[in-house]
Protein backbone atom coordinates (compact mmCIF):
# COMPACT_ATOMS: atom_id res chain seq x y z
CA UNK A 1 14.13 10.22 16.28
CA UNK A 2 16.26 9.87 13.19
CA UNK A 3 17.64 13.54 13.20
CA UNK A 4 18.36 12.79 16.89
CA UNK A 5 20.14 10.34 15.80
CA UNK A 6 22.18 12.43 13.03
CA UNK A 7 23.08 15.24 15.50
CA UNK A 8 23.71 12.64 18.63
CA UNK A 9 26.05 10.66 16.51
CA UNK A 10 29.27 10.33 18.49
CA UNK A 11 27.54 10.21 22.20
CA UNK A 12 25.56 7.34 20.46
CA UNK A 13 28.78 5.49 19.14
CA UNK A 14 30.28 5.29 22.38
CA UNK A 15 27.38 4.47 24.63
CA UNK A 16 26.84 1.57 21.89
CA UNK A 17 30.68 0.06 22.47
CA UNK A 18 30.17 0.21 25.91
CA UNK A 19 26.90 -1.61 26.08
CA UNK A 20 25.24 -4.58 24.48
CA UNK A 21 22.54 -3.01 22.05
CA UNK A 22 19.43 -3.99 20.66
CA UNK A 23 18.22 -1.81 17.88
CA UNK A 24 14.98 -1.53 16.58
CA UNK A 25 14.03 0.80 13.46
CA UNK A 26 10.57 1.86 13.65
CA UNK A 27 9.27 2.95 10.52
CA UNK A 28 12.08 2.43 8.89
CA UNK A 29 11.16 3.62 5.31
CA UNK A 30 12.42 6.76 6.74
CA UNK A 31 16.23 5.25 6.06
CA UNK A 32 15.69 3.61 2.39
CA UNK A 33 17.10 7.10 0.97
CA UNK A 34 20.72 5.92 -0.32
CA UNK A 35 23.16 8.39 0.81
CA UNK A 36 20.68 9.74 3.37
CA UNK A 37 21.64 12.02 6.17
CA UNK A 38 19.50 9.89 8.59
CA UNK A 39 20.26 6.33 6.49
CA UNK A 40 23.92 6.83 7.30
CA UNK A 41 23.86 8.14 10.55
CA UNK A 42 21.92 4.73 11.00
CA UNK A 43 23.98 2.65 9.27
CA UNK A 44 27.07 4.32 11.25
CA UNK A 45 26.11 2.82 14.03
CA UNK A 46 24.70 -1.06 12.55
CA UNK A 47 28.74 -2.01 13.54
CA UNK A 48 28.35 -0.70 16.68
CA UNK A 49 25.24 -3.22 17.43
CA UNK A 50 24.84 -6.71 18.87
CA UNK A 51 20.99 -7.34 17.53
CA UNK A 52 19.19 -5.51 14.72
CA UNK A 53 15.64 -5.11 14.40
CA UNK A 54 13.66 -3.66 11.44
CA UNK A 55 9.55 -2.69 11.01
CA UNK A 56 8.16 -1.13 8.32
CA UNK A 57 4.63 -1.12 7.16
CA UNK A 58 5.87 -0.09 3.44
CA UNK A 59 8.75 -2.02 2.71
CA UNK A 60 9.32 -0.59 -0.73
CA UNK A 61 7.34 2.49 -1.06
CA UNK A 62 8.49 3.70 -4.73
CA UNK A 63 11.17 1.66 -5.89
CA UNK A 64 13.09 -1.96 -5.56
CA UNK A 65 16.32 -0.19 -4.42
CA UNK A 66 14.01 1.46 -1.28
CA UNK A 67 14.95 -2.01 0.85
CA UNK A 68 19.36 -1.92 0.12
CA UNK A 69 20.01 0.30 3.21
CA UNK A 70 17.83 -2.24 5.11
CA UNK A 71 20.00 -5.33 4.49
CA UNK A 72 23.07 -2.96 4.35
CA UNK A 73 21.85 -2.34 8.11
CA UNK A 74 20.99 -5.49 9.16
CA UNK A 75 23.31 -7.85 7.72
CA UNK A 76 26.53 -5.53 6.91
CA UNK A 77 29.35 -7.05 5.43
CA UNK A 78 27.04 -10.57 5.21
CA UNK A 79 25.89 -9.44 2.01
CA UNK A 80 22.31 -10.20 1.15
CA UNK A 81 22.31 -8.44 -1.86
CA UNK A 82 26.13 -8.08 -3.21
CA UNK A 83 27.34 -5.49 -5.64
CA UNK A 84 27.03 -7.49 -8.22
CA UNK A 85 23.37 -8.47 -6.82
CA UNK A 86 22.49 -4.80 -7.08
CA UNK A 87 24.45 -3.83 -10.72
CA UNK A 88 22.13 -6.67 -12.36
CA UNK A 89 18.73 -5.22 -10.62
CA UNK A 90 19.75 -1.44 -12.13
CA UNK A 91 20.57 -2.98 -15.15
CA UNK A 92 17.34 -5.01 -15.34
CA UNK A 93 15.27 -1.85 -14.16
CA UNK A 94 17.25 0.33 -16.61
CA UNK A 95 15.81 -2.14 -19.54
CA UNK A 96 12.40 -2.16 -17.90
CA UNK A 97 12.74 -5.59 -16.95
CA UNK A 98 11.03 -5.06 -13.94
CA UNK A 99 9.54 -8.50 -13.22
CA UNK A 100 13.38 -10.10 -14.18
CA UNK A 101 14.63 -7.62 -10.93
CA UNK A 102 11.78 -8.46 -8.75
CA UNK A 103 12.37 -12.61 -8.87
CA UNK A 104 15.91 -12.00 -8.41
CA UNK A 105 15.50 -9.54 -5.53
CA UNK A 106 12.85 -11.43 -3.45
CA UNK A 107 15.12 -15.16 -4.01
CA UNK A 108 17.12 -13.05 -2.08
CA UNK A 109 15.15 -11.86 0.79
CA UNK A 110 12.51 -14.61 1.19
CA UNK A 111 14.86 -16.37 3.56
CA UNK A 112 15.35 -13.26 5.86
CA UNK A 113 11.84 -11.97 5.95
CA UNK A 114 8.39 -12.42 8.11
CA UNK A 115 5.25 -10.69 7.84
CA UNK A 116 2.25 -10.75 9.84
CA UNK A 117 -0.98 -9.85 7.99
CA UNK A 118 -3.35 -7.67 9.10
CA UNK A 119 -6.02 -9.99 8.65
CA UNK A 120 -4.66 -12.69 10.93
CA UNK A 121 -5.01 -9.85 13.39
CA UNK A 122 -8.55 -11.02 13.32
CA UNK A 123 -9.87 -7.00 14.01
CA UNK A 124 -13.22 -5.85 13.38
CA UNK A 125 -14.80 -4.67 10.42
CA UNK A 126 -14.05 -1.43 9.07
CA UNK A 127 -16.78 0.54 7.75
CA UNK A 128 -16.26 3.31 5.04
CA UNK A 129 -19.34 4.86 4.75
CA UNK A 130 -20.27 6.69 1.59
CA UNK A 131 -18.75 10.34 1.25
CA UNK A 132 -20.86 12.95 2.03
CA UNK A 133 -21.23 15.34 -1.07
CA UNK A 134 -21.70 18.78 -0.34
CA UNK A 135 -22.31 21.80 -2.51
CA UNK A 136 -19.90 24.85 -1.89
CA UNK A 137 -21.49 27.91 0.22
CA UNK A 138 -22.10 31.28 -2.64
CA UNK A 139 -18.52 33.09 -1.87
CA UNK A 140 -15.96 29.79 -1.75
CA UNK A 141 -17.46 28.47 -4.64
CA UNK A 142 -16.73 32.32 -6.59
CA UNK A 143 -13.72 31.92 -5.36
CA UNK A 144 -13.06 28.58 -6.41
CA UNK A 145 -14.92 28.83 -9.97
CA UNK A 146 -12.39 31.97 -10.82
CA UNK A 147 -9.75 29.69 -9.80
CA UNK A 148 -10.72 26.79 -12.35
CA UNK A 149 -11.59 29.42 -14.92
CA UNK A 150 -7.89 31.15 -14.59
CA UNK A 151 -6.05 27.59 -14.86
CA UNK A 152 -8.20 27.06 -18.53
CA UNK A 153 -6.93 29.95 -20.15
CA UNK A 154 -3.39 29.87 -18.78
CA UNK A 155 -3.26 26.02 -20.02
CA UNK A 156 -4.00 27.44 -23.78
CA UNK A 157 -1.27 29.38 -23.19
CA UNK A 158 1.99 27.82 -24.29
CA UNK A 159 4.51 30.77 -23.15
CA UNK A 160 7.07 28.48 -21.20
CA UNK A 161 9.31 26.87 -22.95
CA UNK A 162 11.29 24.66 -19.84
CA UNK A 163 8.79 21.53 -18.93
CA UNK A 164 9.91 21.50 -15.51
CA UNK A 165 8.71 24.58 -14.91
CA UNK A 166 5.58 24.09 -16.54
CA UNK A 167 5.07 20.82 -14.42
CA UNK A 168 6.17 22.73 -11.15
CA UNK A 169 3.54 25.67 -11.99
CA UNK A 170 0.57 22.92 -12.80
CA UNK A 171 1.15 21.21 -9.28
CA UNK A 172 0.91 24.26 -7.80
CA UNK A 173 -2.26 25.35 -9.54
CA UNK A 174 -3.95 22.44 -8.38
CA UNK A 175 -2.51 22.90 -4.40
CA UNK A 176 -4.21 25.62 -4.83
CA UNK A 177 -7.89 24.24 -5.66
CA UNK A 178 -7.22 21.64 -3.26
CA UNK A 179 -6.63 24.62 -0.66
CA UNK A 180 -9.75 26.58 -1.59
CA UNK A 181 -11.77 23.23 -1.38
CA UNK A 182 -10.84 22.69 2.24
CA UNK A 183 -11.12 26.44 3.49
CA UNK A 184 -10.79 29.77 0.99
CA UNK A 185 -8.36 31.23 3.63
CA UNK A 186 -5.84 28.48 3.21
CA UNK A 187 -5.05 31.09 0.14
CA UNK A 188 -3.73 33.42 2.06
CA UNK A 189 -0.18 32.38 1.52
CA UNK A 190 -0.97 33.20 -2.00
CA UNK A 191 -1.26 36.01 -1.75
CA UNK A 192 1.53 37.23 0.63
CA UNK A 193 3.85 35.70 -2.26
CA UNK A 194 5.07 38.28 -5.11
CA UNK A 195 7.02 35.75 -7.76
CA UNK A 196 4.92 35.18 -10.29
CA UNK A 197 6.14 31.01 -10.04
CA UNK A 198 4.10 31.12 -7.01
CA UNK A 199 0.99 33.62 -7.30
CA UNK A 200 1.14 33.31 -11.22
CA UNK A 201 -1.86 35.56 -11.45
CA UNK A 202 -4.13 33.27 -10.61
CA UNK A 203 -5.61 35.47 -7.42
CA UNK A 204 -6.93 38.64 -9.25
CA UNK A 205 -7.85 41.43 -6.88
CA UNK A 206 -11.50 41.22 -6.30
CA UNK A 207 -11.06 37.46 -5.46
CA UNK A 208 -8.02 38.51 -3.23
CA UNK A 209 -10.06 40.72 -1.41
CA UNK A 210 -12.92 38.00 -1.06
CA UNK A 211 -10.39 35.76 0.40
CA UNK A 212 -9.16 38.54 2.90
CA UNK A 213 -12.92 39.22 3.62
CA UNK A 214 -14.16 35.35 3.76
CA UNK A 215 -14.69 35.08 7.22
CA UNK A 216 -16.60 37.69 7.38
CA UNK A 217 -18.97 36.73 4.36
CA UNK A 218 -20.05 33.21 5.03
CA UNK A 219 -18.67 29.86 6.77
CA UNK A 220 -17.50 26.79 4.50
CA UNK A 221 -20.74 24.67 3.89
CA UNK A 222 -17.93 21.35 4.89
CA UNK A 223 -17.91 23.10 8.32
CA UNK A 224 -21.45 23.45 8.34
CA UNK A 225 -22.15 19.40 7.78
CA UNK A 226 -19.06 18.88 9.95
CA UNK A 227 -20.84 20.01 12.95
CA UNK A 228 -24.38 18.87 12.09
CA UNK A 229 -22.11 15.05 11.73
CA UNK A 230 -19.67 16.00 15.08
CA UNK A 231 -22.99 16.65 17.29
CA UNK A 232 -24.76 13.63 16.33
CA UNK A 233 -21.85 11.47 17.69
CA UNK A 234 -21.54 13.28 20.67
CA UNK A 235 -25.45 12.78 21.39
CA UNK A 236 -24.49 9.09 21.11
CA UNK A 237 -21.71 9.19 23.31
CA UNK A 238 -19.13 8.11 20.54
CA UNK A 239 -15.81 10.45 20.25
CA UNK A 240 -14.28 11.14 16.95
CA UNK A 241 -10.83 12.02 15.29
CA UNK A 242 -11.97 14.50 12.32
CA UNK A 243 -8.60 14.61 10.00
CA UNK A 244 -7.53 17.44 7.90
CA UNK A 245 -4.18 18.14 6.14
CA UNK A 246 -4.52 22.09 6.57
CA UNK A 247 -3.39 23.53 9.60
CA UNK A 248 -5.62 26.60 8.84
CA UNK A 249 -8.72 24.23 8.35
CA UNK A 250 -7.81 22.12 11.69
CA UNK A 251 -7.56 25.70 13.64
CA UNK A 252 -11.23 26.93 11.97
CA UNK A 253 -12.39 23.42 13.13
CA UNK A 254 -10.99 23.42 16.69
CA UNK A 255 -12.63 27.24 16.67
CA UNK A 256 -16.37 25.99 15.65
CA UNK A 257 -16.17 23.45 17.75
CA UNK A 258 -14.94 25.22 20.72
CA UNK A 259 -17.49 27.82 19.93
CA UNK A 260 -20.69 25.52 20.35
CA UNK A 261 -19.37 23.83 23.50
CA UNK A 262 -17.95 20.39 22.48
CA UNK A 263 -14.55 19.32 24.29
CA UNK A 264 -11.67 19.96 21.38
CA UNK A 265 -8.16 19.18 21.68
CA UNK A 266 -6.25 19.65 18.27
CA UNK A 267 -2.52 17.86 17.39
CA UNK A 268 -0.78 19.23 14.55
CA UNK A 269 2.70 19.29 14.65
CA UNK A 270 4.37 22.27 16.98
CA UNK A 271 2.30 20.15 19.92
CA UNK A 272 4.63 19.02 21.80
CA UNK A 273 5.16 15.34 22.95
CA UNK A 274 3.84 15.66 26.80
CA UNK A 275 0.99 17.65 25.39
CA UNK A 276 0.32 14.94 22.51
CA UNK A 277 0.37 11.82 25.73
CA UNK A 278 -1.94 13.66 27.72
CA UNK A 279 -4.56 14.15 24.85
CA UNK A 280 -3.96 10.24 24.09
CA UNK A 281 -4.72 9.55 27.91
CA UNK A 282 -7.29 11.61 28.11
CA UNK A 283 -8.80 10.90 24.79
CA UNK A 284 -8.60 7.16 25.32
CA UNK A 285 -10.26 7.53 28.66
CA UNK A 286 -14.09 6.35 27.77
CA UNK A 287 -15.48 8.30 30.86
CA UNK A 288 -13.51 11.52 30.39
CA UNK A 289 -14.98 14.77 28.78
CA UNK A 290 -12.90 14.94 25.83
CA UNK A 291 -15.16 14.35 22.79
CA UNK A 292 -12.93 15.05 19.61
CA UNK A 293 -9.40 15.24 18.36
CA UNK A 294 -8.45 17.47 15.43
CA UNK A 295 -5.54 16.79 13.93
CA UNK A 296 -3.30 16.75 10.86
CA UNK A 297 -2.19 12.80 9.43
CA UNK A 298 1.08 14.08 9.22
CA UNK A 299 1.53 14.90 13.01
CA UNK A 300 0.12 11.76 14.14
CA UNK A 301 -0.27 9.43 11.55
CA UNK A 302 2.04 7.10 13.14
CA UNK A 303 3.12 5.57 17.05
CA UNK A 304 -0.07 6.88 18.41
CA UNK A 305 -3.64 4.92 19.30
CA UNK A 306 -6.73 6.68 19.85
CA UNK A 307 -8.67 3.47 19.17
CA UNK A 308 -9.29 2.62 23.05
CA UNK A 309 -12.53 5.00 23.61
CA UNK A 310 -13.22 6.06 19.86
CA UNK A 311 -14.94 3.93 16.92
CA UNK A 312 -15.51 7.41 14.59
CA UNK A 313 -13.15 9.12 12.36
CA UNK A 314 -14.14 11.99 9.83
CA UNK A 315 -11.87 13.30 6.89
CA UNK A 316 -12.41 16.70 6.08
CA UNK A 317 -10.15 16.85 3.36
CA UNK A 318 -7.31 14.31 1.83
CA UNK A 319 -4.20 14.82 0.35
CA UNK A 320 -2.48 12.02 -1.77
CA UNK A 321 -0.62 10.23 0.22
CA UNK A 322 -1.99 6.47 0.54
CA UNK A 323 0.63 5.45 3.15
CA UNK A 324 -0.52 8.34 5.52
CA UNK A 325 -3.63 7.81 4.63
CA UNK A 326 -3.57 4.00 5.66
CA UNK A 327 -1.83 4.69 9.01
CA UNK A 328 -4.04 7.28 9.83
CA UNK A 329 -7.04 5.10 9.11
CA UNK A 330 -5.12 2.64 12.05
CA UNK A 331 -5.26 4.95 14.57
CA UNK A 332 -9.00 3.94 15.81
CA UNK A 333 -8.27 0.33 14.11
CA UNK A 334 -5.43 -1.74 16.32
CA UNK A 335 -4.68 -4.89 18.68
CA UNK A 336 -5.78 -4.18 21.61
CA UNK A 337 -9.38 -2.56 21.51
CA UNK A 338 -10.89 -3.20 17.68
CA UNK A 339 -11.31 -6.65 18.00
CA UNK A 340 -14.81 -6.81 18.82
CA UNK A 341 -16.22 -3.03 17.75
CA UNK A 342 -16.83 -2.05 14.38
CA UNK A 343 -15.29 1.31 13.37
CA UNK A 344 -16.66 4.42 10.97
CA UNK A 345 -15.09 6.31 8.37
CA UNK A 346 -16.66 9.06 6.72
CA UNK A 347 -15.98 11.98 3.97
CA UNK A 348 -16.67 15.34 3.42
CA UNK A 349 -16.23 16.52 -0.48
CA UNK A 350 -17.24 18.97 -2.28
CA UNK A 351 -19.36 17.98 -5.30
CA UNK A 352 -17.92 18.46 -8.86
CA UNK A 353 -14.80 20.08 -7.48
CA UNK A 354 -11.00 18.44 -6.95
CA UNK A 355 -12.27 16.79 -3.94
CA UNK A 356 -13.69 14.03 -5.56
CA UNK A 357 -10.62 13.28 -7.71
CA UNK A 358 -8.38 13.18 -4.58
CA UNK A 359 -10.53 10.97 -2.42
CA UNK A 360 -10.85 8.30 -5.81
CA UNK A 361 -7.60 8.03 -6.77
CA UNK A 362 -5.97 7.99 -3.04
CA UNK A 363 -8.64 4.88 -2.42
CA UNK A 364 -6.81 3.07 -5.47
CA UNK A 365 -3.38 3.61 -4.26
CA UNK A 366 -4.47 2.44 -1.06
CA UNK A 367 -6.42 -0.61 -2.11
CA UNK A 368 -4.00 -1.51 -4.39
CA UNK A 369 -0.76 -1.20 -1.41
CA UNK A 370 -3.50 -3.00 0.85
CA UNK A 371 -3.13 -5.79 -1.27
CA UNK A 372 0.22 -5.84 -1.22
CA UNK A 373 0.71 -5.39 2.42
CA UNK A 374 -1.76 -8.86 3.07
CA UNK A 375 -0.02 -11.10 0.56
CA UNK A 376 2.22 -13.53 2.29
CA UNK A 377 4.80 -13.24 0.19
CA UNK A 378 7.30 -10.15 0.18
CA UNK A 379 6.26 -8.48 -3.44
CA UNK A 380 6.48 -5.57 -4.79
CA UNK A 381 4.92 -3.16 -6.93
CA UNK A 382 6.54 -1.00 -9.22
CA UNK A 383 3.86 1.34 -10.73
CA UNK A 384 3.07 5.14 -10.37
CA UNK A 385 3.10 6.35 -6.84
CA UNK A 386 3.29 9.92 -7.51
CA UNK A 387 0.36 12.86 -7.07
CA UNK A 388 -1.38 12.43 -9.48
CA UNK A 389 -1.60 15.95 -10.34
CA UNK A 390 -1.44 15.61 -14.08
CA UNK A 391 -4.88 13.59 -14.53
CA UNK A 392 -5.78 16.11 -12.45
CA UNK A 393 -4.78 18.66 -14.49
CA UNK A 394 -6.52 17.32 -17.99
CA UNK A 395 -9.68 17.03 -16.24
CA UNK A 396 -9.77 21.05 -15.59
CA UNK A 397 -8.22 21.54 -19.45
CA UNK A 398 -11.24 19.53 -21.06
C-alpha cells in the first residue's frame, strides 16, 4: 500500500538497487497530489526502477495538473511535460483558457498513452432498474422533518460573517439529512459533540431523545423493503452485495439480516485482509451458503470481484462520489464471469427527501466520467466535481 510504502522507504530503496524491478501503480490517482507524502515516497523510488507501470481508471479526476507526478514517475528526467510545458498550462488555466491547456497537454501525452475501453470488453448488459421510492416510517420522518425545518430558519439567519464557515456549517447540515435518511441513529455522533460548529442546534432535545430512543420506536421503512427485496433473491438462488456508506446502517443491516436467518458477512474497513479473501472465496463460491455481502464502497470499492457467483447489487444509500460509485458498480461487472449474464442494480430512496438529489446528481457525474473513460482518445474534463452540497442546499431554502 502507498503508506507502506512511505514508512518502508529505505528497506524499499535498497532491495530496489539490488534487484531488477518492475513497478506497477495500481490506482494510481492516489499519487497525482503534488508534494504528496505517498507521491514522493513513490517518486523516490522511480530512479531506483528498471520498468514502470501505471493504471488508473481516472486519469485526471479534478484537474489537468492530477497526471504531472505520473510522467514525473514514469519518464523522470525524460521530460514529457517540461517546466516550461507546465508554466504555460497554469498560465492558460489561470486565464481560463482551459481548452488552450488541454490541446497542449494531450499533444503531449498521446504518444505515451493506451486505453482499453470498457466496451471492447464485450461484458454483458448492465441493468439499473428504477429506484425504489419509499416513504419514511412515522418517527424518522419527525426526525428528519425537524431537521429540514431547523436548516430554513437558520438559512434566514445571516449571523456569520466568515463564508468559509458558513460553507463548512451548510455541508454539514446536509451530512446530516443524508445521515437521518439512511438510519436516524447515524445522529448519534451529533449529539455526543458540544461545539456549536458541529451540533449547531440543529438536534433540539425531544428529537435527541427520539434519536436515543429510535430503536426502540420503529425500524427504518428502507430496512423494511430491504428485506422484503434481499428474500426474494435468495428464493431465487441469486446472492447480492447491498452497499451502504454508513457503518451504523451496514451493522443494522448485517443485524436484520442475521436475525431472519439469511447467511451475512459484512466488509467495512477494520476487516482485515485474510478475513476480506475468505468472504471473496466463499462469496464467489456458487454452491456455498453465503447469500449476501454488506459492505461500505469505500472498503472495497476497489481490487476485489464478487462478480463470479453474484448478478445482484442493492444501494441502500449513496454518497457523492461518482468514481466510488463506478468501481463499486464493477465489482459484480468484470472479465472473467459477466460476459454472458446480465447484472441488477437497484435503489432504495426515500421519497421527497435528500435521497433523491444524491442518487440524480451522482448518476450525472458518473455518466458524464463514463463518457470520458470510453472515448479513445485521452481527454479531459474540467468541470465541477465537487459535492454538490450547495444545490443541495437552495433546494431546502426555497
Amino acid at each position: 500500500h502507498f503508506s507502506t510504502v512511505t514508512r518502508d522507504i529505505d528497506s524499499l530503496i535498497s532491495f530496489f538497487k539490488r534487484n531488477k524491478i518492475l513497478l506497477v501503480i495500481d490506482e494510481a490517482h492516489y499519487i497525482k497530489k503534488i508534494d504528496g507524502i505517498w507521491s514522493n515516497a513513490i517518486l523516490n523510488l522511480s530512479d531506483y526502477t528498471n520498468y514502470k507501470v501505471i493504471l488508473t481508471g481516472t486519469p485526471v479526476p479534478n484537474d489537468l495538473r492530477d497526471v504531472y507526478n505520473y510522467l514525473d514517475f514514469l519518464y523522470g528526467q525524460n521530460k514529457i511535460l517540461t517546466p516550461e510545458d507546465k508554466s504555460r498550462i497554469e498560465i492558460l488555466l489561470e486565464k481560463e483558457r482551459n481548452q488552450e491547456a488541454i490541446e497542449l497537454l494531450k499533444d503531449r501525452i498521446n504518444p505515451y498513452f493506451v486505453r482499453v475501453t470498457k466496451n471492447e470488453l464485450n461484458l454483458s448488459e448492465q441493468k439499473f432498474n428504477s429506484p425504489t421510492l419509499i416513504e419514511m416510517n412515522p418517527v424518522e420522518k419527525q426526525i428528519y422533518d425537524a431537521i429540514v425545518t431547523k436548516i430554513k430558519n437558520y438559512g434566514r439567519k445571516a449571523f456569520f460573517d466568515n463564508a468559509d464557515l458558513i460553507e463548512q456549517i451548510c455541508k454539514a447540515r446536509i451530512i446530516r439529512l443524508k445521515q437521518c435518511a439512511s438510519y436516524v441513529k447515524n445522529l448519534e455522533s451529533v449529539l455526543d459533540e458540544t461545539e456549536f460548529f458541529y451540533k449547531e442546534d440543529l438536534i433540539s432535545g425531544d428529537i435527541s431523545q427520539l434519536i436515543a430512543r429510535y430503536d426502540e420506536l420503529e425500524k427504518p421503512a428502507k430496512l423494511n423493503q430491504l428485506l422484503i427485496m434481499t428474500k426474494k433473491l435468495k428464493s431465487e438462488n441469486k446472492k447480492v452485495i447491498i452497499w451502504s456508506t454508513h457503518l451504523k446502517s451496514v451493522d443494522l443491516i448485517f443485524k436484520e439480516l442475521v436475525f431472519n436467518n439469511i447467511n451475512v458477512e459484512k466488509i467495512i474497513g477494520e476487516t482485515d485482509l485474510d478475513e476480506r479473501k475468505h468472504i471473496k472465496i466463499e462469496f464467489n463460491d456458487k454452491n456455498s451458503n453465503l447469500d449476501v455481502i454488506v459492505a461500505t464502497p469505500q472498503s472495497c470499492s476497489e481490487s476485489i470481484s464478487l462478480h463470479k457467483a453474484c448478478t445482484n447489487a442493492i444501494y441502500y444509500d449513496l454518497s457523492y462520489n461518482a468514481a466510488e460509485f463506478l468501481q463499486s458498480l464493477d465489482r459484480i461487472h468484470r472479465v472473467g464471469g459477466s460476459e454472458h449474464k446480465s447484472v441488477e442494480y437497484d435503489f432504495l430512496l426515500y421519497r421527497q427527501t435528500v435521497d433523491m438529489k444524491v442518487y440524480s446528481k451522482v448518476f450525472q457525474k458518473a455518466d458524464r466520467q463514463m463518457q470520458i473513460i470510453e472515448q479513445e482518445n485521452f481527454t479531459f474534463d474540467l468541470s465541477d466535481e465537487e459535492e454538490s452540497w450547495q444545490e443541495l442546499y437552495t433546494d431546502l431554502e426555497l
